[in-house]
Each structure stands twice: as structure tokens, then as C-alpha cells.
N, C-alpha and C. Protein backbone atom coordinates (compact mmCIF):
# COMPACT_ATOMS: atom_id res chain seq x y z
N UNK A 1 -57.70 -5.83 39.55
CA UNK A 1 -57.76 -4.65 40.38
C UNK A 1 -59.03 -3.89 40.00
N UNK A 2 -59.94 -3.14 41.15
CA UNK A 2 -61.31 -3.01 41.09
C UNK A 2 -61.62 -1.96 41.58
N UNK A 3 -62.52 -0.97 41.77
CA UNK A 3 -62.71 -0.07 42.72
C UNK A 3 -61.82 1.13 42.15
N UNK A 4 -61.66 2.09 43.09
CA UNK A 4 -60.96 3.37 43.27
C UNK A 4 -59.24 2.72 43.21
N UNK A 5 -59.16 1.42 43.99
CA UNK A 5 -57.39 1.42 43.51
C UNK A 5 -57.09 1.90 42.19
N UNK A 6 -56.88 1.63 41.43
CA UNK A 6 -56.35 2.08 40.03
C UNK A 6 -56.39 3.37 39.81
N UNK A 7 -57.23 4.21 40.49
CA UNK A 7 -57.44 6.01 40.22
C UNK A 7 -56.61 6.10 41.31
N UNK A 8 -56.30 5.83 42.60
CA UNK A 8 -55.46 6.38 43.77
C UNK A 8 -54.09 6.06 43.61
N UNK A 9 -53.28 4.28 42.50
CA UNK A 9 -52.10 4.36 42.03
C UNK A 9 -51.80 5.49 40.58
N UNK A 10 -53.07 5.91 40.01
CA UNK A 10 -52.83 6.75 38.33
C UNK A 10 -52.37 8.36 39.51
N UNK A 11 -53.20 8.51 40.09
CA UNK A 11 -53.01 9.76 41.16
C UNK A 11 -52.01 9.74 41.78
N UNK A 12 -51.08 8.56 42.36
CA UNK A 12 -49.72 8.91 42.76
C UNK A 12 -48.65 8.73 41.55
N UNK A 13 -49.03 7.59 40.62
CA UNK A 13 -47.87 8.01 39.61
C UNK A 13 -47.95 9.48 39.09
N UNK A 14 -49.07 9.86 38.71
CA UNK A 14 -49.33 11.43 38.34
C UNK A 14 -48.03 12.39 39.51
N UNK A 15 -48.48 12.46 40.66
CA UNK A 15 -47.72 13.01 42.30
C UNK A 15 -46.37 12.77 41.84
N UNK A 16 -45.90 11.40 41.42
CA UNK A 16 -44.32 11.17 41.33
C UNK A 16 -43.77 11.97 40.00
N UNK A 17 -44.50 12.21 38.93
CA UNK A 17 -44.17 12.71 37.90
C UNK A 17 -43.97 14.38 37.78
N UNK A 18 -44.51 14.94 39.35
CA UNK A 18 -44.06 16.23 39.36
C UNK A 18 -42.74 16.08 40.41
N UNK A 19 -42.40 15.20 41.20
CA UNK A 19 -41.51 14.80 42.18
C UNK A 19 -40.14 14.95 41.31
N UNK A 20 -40.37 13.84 39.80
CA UNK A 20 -39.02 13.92 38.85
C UNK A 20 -39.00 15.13 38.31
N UNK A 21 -40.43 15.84 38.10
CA UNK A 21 -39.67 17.29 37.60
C UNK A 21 -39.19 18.27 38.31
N UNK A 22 -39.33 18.15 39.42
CA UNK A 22 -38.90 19.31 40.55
C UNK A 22 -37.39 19.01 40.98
N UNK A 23 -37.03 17.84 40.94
CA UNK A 23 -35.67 16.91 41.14
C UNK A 23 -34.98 17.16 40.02
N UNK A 24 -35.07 17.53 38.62
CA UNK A 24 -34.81 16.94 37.79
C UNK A 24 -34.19 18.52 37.54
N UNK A 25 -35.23 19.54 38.11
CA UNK A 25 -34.85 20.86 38.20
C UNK A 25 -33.59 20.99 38.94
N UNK A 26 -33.59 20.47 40.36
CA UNK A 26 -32.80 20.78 41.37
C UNK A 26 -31.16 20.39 41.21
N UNK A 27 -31.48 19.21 39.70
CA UNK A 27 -30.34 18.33 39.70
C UNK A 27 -29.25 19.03 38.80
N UNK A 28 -29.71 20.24 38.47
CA UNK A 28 -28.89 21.02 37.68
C UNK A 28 -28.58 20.43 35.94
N UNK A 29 -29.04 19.36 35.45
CA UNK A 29 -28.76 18.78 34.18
C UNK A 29 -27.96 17.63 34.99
N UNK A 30 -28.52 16.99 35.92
CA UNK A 30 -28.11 15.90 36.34
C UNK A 30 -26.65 15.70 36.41
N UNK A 31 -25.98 16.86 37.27
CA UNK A 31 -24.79 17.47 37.89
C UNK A 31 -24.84 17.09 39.38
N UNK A 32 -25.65 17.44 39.96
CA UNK A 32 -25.75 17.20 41.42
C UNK A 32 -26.84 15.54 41.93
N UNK A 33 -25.34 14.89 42.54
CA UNK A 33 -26.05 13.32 42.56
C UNK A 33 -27.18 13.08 43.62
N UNK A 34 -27.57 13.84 44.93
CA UNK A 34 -28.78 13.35 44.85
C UNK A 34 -30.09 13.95 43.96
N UNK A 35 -29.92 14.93 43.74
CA UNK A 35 -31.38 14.97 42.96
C UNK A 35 -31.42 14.46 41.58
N UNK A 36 -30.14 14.15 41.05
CA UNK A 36 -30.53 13.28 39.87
C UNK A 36 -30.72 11.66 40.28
N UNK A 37 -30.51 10.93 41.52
CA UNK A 37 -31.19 9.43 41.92
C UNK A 37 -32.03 9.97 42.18
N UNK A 38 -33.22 11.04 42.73
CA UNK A 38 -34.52 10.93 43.15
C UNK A 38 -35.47 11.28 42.04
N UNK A 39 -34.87 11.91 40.66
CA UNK A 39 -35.38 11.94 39.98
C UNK A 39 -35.68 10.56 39.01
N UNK A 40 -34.38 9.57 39.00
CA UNK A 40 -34.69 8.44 38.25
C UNK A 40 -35.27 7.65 39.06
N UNK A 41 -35.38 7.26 40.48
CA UNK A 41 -36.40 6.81 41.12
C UNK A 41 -37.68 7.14 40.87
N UNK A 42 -38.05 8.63 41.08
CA UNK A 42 -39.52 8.89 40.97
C UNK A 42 -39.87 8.48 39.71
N UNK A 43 -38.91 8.71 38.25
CA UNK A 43 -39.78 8.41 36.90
C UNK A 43 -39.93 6.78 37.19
N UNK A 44 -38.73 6.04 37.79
CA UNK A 44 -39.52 4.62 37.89
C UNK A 44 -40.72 4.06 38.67
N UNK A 45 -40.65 5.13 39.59
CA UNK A 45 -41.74 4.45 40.42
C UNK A 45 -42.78 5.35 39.34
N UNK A 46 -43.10 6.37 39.28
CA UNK A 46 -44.36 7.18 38.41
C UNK A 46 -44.63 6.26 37.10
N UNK A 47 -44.05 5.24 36.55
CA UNK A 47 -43.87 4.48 35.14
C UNK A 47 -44.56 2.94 36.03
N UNK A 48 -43.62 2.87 37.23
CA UNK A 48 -44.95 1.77 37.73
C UNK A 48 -45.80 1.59 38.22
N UNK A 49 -46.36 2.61 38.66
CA UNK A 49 -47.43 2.65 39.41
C UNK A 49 -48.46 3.26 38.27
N UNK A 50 -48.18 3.52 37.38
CA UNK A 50 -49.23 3.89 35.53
C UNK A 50 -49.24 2.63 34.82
N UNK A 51 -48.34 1.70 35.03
CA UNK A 51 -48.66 0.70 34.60
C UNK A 51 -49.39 -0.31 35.26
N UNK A 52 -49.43 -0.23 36.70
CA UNK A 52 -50.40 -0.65 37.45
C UNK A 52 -52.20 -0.33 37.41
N UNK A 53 -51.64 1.02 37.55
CA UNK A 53 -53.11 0.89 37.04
C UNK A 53 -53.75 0.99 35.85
N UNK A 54 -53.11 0.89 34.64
CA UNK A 54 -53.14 0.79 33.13
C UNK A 54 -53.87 -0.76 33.23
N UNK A 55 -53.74 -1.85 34.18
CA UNK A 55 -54.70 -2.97 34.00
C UNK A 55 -55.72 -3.03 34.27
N UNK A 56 -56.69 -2.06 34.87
CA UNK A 56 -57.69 -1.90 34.85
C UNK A 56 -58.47 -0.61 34.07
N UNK A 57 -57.40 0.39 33.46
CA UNK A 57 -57.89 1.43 32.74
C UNK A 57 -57.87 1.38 31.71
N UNK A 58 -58.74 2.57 30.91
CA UNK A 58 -58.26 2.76 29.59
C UNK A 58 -57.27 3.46 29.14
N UNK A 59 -56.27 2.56 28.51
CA UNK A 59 -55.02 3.42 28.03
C UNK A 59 -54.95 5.37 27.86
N UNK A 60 -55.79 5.75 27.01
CA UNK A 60 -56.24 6.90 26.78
C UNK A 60 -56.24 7.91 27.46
N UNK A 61 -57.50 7.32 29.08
CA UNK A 61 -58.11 7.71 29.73
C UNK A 61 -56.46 8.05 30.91
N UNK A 62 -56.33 6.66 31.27
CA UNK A 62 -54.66 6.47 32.34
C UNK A 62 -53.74 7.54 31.87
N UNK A 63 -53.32 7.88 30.44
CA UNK A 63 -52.60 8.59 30.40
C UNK A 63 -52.64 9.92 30.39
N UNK A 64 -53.67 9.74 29.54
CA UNK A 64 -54.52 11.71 30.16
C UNK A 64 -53.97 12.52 30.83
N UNK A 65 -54.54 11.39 31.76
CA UNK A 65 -54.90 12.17 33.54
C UNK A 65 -53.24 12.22 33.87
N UNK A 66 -52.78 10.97 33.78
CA UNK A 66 -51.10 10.90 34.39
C UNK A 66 -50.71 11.76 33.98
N UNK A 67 -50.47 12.36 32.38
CA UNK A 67 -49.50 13.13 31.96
C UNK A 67 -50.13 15.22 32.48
N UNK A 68 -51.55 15.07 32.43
CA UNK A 68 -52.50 15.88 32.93
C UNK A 68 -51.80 16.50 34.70
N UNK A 69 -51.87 15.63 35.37
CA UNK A 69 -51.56 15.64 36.64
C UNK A 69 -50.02 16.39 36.98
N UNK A 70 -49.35 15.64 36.01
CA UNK A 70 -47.77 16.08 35.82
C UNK A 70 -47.48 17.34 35.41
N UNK A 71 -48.17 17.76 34.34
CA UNK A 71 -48.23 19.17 33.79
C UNK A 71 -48.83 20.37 34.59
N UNK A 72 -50.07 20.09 35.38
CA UNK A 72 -50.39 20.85 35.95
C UNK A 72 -49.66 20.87 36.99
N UNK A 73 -49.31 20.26 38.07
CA UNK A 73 -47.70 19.75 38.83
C UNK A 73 -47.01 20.77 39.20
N UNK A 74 -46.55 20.42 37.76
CA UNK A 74 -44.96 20.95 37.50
C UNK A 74 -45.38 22.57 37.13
N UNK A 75 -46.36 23.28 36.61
CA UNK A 75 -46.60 24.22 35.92
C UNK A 75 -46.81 25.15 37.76
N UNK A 76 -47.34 24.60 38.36
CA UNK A 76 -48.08 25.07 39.82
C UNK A 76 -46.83 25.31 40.79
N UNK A 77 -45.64 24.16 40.70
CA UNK A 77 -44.20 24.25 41.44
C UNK A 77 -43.59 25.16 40.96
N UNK A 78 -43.45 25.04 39.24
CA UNK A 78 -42.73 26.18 39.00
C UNK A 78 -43.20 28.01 39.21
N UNK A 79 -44.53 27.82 39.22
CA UNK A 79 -44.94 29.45 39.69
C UNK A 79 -44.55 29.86 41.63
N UNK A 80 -44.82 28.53 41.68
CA UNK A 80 -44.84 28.96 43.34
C UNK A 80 -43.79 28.77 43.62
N UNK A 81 -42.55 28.12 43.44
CA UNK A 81 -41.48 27.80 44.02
C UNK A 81 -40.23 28.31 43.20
N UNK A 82 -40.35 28.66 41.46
CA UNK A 82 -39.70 29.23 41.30
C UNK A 82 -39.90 30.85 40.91
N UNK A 83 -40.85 31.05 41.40
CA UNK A 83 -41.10 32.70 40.53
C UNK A 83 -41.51 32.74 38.83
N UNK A 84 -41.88 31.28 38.12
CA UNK A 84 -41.96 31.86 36.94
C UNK A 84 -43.79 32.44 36.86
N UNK A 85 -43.35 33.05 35.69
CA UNK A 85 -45.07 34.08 35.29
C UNK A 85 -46.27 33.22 35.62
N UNK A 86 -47.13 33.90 36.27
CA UNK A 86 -48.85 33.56 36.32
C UNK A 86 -49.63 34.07 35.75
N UNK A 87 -49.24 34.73 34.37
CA UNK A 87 -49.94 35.17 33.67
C UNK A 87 -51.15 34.37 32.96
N UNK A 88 -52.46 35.64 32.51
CA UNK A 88 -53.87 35.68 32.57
C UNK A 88 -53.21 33.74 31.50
N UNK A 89 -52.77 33.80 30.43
CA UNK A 89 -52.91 32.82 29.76
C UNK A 89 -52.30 31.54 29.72
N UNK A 90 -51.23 31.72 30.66
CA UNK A 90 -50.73 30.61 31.37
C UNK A 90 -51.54 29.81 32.04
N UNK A 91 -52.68 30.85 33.07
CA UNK A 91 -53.56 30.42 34.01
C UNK A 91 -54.71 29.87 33.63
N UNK A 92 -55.32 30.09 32.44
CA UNK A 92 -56.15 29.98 31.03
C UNK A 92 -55.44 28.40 30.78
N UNK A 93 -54.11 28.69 30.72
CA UNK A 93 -54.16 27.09 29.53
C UNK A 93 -53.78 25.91 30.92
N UNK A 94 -54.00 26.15 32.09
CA UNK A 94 -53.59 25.43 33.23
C UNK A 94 -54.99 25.01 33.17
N UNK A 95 -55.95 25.73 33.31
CA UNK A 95 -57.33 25.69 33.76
C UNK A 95 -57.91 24.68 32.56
N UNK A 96 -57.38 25.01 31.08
CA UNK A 96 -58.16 23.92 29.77
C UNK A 96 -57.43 22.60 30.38
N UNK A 97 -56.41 22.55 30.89
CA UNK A 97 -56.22 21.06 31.13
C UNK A 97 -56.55 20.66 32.14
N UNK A 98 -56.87 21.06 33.24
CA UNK A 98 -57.80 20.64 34.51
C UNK A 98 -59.16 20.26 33.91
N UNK A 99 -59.84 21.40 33.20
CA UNK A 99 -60.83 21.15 32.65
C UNK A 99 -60.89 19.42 32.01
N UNK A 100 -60.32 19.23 30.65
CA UNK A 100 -59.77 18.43 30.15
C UNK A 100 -60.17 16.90 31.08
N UNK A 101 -58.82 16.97 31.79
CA UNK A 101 -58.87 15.45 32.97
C UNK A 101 -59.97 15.43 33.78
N UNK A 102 -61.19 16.20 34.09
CA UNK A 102 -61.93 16.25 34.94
C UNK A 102 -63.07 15.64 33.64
N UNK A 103 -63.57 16.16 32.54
CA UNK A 103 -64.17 15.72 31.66
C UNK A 103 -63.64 13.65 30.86
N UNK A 104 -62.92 14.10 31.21
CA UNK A 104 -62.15 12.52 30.59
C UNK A 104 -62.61 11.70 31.79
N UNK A 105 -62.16 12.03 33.26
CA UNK A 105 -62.23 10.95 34.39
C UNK A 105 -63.71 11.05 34.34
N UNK A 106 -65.09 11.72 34.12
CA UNK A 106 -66.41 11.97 34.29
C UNK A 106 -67.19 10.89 32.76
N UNK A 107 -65.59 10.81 31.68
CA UNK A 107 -66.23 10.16 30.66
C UNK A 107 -66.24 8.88 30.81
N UNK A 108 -65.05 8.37 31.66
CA UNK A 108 -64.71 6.93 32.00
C UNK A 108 -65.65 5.94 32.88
């Protein structure tokens, strides 16, 4: 695998890994049965589609960004969708890890 595939499957496993956390939210502690199957779906599909493109990346680099992608995600759903704080240093430590994956994908 060659080209941009491998960054456009690391970019949707990243996408699915805020999918299981937003599900994973909804599922109450995995009380309510559909959002706890869409949450173990998404971590499987987000686990294969990182291992997909883990054959053409660097381990390091693949997970970075995946776990990078997820955090910022989930940090962006939970301000906007649940009301939690956007405070100055929240927004600060959102921004060092954007920073972060943008320097890593520029190092690769």
C-alpha cells in the first residue's frame, strides 16, 4: 500500500475512535444495547483500519496521529455536544496536540 491510502485509512480509524467515544458515552457504562454494539464495532473497525495502515507506516508516527485524532475528537464532541469547559487551557493543551500530529505527519 502506497500513496495517500494509508493516511486516508490512519484518518478514518482516527474518525472511528471518536465514533467509540461518543457511543461509549451514550451507552451509559454499556447499559443501553445499541450504543454499546456501535461502540465495539467502531473500536474494531478503528483497530483495523490502524492496522492497515500500520503496513506502510511508521509505528510511532500511525499511532500519534490515530490516538492524536481521537483525543482531539473526543475533547471537541465533548465541548460541543456536551457542555463540558472550553477553558483558556483546555484550548492550550488541544492546540499542543494538533500542533504535535501536524509536526510528526510534516516529519514522516
Amino acid at each position: 500500500m502506497s500513496g495517500a491510502l494509508p493516511w486516508v485509512l490512519l484518518g478514518l480509524a482516527g474518525c472511528l475512535e471518536v465514533v467509540w467515544a461518543l457511543a461509549m458515552k451514550s451507552s451509559e457504562g454499556f447499559t443501553r444495547l445499541w450504543p454499546s454494539v456501535v461502540t465495539v464495532a467502531a473500536i474494531l473497525g478503528s483497530l483495523g483500519l490502524l492496522a492497515l495502515a500500520m503496513r506502510s507506516l511508521p509505528l510511532g508516527t500511525a499511532y500519534m496521529i490515530w490516538a492524536g485524532i481521537g483525543t482531539l475528537g473526543a475533547f471537541a464532541a465533548g465541548v460541543l455536544l456536551f457542555g463540558e469547559p472550553a477553558s483558556w487551557p483546555r484550548l492550550l493543551s488541544g492546540a499542543m496536540i494538533l500542533g504535535g500530529i501536524a509536526l510528526m505527519k510534516a516529519a514522516s
